[in-house]
C-alpha atoms as a PDB file:
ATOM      1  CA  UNK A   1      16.313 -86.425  -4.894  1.00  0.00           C
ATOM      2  CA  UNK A   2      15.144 -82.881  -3.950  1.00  0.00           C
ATOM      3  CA  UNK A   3      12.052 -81.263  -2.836  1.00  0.00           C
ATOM      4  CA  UNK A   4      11.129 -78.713  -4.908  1.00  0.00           C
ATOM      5  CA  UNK A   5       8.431 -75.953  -3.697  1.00  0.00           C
ATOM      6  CA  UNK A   6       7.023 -74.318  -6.831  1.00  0.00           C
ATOM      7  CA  UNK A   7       5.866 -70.922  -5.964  1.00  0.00           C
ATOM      8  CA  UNK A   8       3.080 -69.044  -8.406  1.00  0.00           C
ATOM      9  CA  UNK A   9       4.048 -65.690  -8.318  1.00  0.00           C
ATOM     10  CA  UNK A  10       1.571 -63.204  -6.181  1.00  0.00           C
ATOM     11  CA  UNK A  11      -1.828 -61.208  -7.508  1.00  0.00           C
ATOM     12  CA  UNK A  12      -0.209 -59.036 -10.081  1.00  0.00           C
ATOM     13  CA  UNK A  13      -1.659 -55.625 -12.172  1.00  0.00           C
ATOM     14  CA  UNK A  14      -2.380 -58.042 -15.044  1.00  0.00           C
ATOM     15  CA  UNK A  15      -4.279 -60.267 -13.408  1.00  0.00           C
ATOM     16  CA  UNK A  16      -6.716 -57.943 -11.826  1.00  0.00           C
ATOM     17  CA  UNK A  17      -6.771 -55.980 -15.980  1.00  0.00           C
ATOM     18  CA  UNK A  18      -7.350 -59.554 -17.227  1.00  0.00           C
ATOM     19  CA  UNK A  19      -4.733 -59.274 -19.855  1.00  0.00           C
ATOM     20  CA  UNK A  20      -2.615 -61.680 -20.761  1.00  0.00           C
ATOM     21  CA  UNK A  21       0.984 -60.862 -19.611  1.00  0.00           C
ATOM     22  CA  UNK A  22       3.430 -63.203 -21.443  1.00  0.00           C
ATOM     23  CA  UNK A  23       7.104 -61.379 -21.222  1.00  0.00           C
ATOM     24  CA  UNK A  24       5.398 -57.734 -21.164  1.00  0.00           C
ATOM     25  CA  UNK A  25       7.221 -54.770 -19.575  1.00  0.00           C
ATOM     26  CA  UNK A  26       6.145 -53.166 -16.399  1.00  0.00           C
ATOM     27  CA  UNK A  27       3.875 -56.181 -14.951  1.00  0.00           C
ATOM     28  CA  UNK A  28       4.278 -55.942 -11.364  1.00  0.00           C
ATOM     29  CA  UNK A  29       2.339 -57.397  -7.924  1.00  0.00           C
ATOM     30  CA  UNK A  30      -0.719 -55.154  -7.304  1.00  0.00           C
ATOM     31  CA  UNK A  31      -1.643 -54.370  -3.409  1.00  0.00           C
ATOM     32  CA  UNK A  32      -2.770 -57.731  -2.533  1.00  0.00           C
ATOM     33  CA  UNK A  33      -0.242 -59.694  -4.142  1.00  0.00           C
ATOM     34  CA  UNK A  34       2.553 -57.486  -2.359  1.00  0.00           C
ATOM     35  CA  UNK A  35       0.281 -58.421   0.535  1.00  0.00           C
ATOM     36  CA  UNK A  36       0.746 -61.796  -0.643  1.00  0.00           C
ATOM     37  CA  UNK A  37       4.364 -62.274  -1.083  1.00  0.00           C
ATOM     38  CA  UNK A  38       4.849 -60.502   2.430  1.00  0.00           C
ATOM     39  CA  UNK A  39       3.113 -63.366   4.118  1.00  0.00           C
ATOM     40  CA  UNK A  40       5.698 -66.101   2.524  1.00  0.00           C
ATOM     41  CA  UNK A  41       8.761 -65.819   4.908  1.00  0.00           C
ATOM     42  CA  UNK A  42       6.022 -66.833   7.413  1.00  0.00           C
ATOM     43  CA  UNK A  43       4.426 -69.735   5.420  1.00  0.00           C
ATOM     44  CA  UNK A  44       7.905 -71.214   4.110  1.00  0.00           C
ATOM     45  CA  UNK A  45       9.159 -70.666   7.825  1.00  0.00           C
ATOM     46  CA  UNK A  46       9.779 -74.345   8.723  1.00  0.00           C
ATOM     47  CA  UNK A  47      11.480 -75.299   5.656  1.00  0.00           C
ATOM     48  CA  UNK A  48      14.645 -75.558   5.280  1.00  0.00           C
ATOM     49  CA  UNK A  49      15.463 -73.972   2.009  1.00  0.00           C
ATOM     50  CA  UNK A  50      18.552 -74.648   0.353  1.00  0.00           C
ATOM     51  CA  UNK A  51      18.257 -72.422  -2.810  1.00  0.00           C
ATOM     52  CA  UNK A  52      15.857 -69.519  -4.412  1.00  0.00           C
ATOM     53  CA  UNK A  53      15.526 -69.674  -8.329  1.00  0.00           C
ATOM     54  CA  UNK A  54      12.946 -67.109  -9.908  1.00  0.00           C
ATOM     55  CA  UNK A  55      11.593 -66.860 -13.489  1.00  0.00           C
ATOM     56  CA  UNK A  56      13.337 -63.034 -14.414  1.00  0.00           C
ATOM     57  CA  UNK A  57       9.863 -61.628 -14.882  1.00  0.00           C
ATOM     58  CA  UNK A  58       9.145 -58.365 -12.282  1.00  0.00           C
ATOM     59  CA  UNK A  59       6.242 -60.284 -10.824  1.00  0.00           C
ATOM     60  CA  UNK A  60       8.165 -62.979  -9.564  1.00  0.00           C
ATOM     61  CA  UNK A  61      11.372 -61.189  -8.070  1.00  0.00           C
ATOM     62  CA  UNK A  62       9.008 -59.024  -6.191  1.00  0.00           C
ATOM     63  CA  UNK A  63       7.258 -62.222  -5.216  1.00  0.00           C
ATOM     64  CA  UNK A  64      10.168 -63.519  -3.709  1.00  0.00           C
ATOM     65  CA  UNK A  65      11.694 -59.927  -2.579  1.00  0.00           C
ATOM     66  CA  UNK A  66      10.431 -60.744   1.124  1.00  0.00           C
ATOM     67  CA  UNK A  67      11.479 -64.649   1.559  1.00  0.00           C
ATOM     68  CA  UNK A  68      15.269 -63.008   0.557  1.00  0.00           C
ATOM     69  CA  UNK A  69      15.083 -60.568   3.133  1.00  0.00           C
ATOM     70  CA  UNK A  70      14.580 -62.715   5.663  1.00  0.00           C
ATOM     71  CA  UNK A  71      16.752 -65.410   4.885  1.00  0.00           C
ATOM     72  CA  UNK A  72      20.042 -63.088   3.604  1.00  0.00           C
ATOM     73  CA  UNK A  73      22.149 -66.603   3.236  1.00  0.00           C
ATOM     74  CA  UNK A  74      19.756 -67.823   0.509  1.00  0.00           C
ATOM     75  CA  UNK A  75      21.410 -66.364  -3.485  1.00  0.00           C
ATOM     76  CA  UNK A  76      18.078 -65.805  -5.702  1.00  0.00           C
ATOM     77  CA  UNK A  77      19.245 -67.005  -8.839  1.00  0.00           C
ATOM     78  CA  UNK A  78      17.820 -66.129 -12.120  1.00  0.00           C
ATOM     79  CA  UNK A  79      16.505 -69.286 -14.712  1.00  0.00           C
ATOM     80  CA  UNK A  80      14.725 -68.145 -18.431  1.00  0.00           C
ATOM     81  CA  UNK A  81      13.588 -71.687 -18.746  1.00  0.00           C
ATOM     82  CA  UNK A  82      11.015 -71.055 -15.595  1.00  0.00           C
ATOM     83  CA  UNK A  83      10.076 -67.960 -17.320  1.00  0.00           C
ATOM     84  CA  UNK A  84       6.323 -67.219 -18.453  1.00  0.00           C
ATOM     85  CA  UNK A  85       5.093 -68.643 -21.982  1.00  0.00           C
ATOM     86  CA  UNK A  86       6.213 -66.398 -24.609  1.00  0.00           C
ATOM     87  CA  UNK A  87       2.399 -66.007 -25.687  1.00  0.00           C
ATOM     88  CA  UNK A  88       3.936 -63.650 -29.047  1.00  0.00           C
ATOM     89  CA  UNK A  89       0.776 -62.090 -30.175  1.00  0.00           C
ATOM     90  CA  UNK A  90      -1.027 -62.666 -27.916  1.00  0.00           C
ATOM     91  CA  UNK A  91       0.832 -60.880 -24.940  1.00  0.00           C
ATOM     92  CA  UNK A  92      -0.724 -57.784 -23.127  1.00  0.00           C
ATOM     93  CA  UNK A  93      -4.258 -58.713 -24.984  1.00  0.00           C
ATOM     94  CA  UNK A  94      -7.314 -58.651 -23.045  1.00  0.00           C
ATOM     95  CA  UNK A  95      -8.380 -62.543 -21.949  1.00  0.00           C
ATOM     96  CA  UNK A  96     -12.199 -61.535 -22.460  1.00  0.00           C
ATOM     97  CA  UNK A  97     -10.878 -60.519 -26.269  1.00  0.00           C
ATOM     98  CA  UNK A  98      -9.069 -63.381 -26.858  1.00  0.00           C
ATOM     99  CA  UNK A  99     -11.775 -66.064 -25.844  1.00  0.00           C
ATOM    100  CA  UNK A 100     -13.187 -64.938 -29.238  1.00  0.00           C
ATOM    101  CA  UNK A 101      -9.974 -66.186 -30.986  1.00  0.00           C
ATOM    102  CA  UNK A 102     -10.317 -69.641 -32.992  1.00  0.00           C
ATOM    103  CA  UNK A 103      -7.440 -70.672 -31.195  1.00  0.00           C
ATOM    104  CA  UNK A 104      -8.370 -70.505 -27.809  1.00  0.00           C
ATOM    105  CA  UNK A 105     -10.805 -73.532 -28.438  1.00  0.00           C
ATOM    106  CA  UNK A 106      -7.526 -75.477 -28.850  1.00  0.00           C
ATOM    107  CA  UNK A 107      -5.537 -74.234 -25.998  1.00  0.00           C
ATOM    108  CA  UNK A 108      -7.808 -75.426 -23.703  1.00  0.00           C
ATOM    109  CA  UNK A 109      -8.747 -78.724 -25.554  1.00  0.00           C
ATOM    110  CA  UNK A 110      -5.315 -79.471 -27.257  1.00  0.00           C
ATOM    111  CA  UNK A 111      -2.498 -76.981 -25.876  1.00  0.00           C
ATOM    112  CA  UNK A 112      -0.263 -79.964 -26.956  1.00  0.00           C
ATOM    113  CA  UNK A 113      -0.899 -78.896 -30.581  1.00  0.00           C
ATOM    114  CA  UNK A 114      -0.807 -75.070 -29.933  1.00  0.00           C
ATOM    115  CA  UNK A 115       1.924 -72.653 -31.504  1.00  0.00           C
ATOM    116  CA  UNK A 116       1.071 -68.709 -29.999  1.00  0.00           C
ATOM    117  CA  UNK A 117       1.308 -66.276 -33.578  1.00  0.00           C
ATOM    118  CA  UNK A 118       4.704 -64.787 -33.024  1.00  0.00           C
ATOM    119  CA  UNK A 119       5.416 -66.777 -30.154  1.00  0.00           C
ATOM    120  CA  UNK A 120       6.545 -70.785 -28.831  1.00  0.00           C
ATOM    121  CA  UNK A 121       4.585 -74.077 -28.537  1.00  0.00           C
ATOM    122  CA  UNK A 122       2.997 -75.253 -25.538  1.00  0.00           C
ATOM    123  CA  UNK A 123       5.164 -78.530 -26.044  1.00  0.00           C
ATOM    124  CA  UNK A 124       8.232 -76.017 -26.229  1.00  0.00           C
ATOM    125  CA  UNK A 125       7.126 -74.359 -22.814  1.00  0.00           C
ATOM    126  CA  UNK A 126       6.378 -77.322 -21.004  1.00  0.00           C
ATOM    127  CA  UNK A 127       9.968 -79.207 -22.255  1.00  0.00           C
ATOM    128  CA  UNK A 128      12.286 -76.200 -21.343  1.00  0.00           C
ATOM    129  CA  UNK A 129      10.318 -75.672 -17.428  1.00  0.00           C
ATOM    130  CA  UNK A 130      11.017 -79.016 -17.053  1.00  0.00           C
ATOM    131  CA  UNK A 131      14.157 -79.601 -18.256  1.00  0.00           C
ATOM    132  CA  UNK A 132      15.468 -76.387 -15.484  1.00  0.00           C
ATOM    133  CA  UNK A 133      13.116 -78.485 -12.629  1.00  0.00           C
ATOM    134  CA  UNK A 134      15.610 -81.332 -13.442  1.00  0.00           C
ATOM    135  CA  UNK A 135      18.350 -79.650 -13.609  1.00  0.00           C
ATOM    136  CA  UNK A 136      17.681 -77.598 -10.494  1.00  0.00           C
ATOM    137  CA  UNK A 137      17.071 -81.021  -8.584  1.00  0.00           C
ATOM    138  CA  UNK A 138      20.326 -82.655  -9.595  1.00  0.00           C
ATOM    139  CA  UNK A 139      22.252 -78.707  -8.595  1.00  0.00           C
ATOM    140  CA  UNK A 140      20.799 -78.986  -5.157  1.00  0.00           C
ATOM    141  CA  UNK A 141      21.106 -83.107  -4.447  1.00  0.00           C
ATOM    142  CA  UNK A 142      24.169 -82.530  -5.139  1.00  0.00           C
ATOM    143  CA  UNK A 143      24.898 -79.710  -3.396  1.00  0.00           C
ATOM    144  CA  UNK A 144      22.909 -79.874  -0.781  1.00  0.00           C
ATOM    145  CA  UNK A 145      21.926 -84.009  -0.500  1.00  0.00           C
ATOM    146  CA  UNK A 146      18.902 -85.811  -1.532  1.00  0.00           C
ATOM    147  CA  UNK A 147      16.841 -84.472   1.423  1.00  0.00           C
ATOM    148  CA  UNK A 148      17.230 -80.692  -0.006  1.00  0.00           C
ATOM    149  CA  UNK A 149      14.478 -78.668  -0.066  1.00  0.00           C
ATOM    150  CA  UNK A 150      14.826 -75.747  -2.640  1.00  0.00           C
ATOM    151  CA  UNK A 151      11.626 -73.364  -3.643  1.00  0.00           C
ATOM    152  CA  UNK A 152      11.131 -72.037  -7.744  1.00  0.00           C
ATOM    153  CA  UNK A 153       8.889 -69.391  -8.580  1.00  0.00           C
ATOM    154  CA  UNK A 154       7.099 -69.187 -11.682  1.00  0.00           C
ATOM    155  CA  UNK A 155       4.045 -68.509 -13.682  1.00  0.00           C
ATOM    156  CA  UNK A 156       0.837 -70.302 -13.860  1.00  0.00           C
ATOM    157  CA  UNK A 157       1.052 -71.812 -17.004  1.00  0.00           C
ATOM    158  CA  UNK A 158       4.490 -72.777 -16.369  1.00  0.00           C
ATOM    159  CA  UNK A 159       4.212 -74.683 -12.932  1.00  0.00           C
ATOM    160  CA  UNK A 160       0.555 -76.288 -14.507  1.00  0.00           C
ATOM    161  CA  UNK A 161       3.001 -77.933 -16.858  1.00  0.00           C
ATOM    162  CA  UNK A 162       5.575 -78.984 -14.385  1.00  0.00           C
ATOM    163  CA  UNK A 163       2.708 -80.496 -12.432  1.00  0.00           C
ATOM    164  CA  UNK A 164       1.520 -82.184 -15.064  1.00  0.00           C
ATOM    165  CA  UNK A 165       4.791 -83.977 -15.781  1.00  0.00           C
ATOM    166  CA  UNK A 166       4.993 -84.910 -12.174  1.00  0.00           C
ATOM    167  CA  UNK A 167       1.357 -86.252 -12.444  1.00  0.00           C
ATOM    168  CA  UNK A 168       2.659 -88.072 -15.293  1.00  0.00           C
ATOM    169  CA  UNK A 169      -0.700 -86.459 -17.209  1.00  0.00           C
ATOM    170  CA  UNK A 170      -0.350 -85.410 -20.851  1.00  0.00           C
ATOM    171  CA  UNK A 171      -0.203 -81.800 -21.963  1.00  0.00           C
ATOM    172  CA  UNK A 172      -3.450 -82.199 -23.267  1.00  0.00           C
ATOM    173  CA  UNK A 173      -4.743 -82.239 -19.874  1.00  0.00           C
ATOM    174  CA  UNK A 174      -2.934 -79.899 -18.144  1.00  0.00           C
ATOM    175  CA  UNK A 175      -5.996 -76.875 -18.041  1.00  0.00           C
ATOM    176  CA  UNK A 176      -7.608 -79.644 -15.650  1.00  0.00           C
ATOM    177  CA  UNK A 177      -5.043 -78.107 -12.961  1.00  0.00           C
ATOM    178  CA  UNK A 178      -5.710 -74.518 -11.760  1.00  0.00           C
ATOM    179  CA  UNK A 179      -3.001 -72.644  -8.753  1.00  0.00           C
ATOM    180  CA  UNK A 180      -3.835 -69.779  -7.564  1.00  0.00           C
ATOM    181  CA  UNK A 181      -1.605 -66.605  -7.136  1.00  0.00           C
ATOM    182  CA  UNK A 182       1.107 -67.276  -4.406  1.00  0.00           C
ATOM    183  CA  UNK A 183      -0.120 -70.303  -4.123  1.00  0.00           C
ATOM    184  CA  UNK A 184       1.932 -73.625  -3.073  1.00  0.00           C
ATOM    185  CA  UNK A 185       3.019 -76.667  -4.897  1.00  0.00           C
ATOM    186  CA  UNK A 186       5.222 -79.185  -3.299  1.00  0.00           C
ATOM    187  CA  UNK A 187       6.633 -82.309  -5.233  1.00  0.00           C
ATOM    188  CA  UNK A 188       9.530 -84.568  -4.118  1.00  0.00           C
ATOM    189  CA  UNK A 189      11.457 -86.367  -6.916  1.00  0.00           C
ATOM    190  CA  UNK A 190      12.706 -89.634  -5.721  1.00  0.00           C
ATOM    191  CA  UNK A 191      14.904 -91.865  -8.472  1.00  0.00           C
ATOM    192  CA  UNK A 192      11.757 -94.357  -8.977  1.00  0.00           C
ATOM    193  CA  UNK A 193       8.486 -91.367  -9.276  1.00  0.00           C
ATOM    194  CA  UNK A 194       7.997 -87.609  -8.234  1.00  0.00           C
ATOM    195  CA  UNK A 195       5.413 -87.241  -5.277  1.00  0.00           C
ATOM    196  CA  UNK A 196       2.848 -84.308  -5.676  1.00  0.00           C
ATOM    197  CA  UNK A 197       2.622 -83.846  -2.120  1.00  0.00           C
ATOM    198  CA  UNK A 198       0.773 -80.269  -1.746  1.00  0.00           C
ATOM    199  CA  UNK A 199      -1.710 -78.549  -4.516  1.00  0.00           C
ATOM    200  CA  UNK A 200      -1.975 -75.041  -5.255  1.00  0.00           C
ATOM    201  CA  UNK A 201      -2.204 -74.444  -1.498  1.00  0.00           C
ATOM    202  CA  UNK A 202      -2.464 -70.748   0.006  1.00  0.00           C
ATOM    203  CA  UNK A 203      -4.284 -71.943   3.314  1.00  0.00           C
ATOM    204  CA  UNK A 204      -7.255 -70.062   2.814  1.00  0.00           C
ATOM    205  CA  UNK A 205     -10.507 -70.829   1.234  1.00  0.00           C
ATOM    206  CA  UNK A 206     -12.259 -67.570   0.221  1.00  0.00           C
ATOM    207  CA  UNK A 207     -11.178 -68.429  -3.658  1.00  0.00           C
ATOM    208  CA  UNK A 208     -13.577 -71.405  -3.691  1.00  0.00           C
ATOM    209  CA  UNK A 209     -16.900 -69.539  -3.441  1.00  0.00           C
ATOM    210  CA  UNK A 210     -18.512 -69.031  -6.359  1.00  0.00           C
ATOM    211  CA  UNK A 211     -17.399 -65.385  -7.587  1.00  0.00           C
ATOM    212  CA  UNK A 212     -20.817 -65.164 -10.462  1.00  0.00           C
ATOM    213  CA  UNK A 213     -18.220 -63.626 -12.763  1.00  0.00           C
ATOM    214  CA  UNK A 214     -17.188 -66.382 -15.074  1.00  0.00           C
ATOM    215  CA  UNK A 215     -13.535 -66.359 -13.189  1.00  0.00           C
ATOM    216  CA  UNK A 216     -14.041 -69.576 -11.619  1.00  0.00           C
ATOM    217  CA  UNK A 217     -14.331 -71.033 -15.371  1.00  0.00           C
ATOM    218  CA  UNK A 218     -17.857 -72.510 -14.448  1.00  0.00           C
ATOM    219  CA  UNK A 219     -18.344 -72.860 -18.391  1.00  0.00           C
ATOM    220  CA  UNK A 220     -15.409 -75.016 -18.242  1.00  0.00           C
ATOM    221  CA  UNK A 221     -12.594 -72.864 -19.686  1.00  0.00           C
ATOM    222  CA  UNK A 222      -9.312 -72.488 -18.356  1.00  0.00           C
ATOM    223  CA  UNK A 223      -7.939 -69.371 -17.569  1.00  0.00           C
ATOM    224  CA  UNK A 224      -4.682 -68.757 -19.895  1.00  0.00           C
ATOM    225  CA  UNK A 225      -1.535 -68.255 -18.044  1.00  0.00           C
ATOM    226  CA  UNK A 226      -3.907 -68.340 -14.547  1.00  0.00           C
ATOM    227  CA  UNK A 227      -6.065 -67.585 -12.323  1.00  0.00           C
ATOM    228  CA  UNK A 228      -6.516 -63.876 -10.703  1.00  0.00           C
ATOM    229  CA  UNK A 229      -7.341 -65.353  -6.969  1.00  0.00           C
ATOM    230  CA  UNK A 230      -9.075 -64.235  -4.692  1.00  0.00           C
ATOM    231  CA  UNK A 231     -11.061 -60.452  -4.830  1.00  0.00           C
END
């Protein structure tokens, strides 16, 4: 079966507000996740890419804006089911108010068991991201053959609970994962097991040092819908 190179979409004005995006308006890359998604073509260089699918969210069509320009055979398609958690209420909230929330306790303990006020499950989310990572491996084997390599991006959240899946981990666990923005995953589905073969990678290290800001969740939280990267 295919390869499939999950893509987090680059640094974006949300992420450096710390407010939770969700399906907001007007959430685009700021200057260092522009930065970011310029340096793809580059990094994806050696792969031979068979198809582009993007969550329809600003953030990650900009993302990918660069990796189409340089390969002009590749079609970007379009797929809701890759698209970020509908957080309902919660959307286009400030994280630091929302740690205050009852519910957050739960999302990062037992997201399996979490329904957003006005919005979907975390169950919900995780089924419908992996149902289009299924059905975007079966469109490109057969397409393409079982060697394909095709490249999806998405939201943090979103390719957390793909992983997961892969990892054959429960939902429950899922916060233990943490990619970065513009940040790498590679799994290859065979017919037997999926293969995480790469991990959040964005080949450089500066994110790891301690930041003394509570954004490397040192108290043990998660950060909902992602991690802001790198200063």
């Amino acid at each position: 079966m295919a390869t499939l190179i999950l893509v987090r979409h680059g640094r974006s004005t949300a992420n450096t507000s710390a407010v939770l995006a969700g399906w907001t308006p007007g959430v685009r890359l700021d200057p260092q996740g522009a930065a970011q998604a310029a340096s793809l073509p580059a990094r994806l260089a050696s792969l031979p890419l068979a198809a582009l699918v993007s969550s329809p969210l600003e953030r990650c069509l900009q993302t990918l804006a660069p990796l189409v320009e340089a390969r002009p055979e590749l079609e970007l398609v379009t797929d809701e089911r890759i698209g970020e958690c509908h957080y309902g209420d919660w959307s286009g909230r400030k994280l630091r108010e929302l740690a205050d929330d009852p519910l957050m306790e739960t999302v990062q303990n037992h997201p399996s068991s979490v329904t957003f006020p006005g919005g979907e499950s975390m169950r919900a989310m995780q089924a419908r991201a992996v149902d289009a990572v299924r059905d975007w491996n079966a469109r490109v084997e057969a397409a393409h053959g079982e060697d394909a390599v095709y490249a999806m991006c998405s939201h943090g959240d979103i390719i957390k609970a793909v992983i997961a899946d892969a990892l054959g981990v429960h939902l429950d666990l899922f916060q233990r994962i943490h990619v970065e923005p513009c940040s790498v995953t590679a799994i290859r589905y065979t017919r037997t097991r999926p293969f995480l073969l790469r991990l959040g990678d964005t080949g450089e290290l500066g994110s790891l040092a301690p930041r003394g800001d509570g954004a490397t969740g040192g108290d043990g939280g998660a950060v909902v819908g992602g991690g802001t990267g790198a200063p």
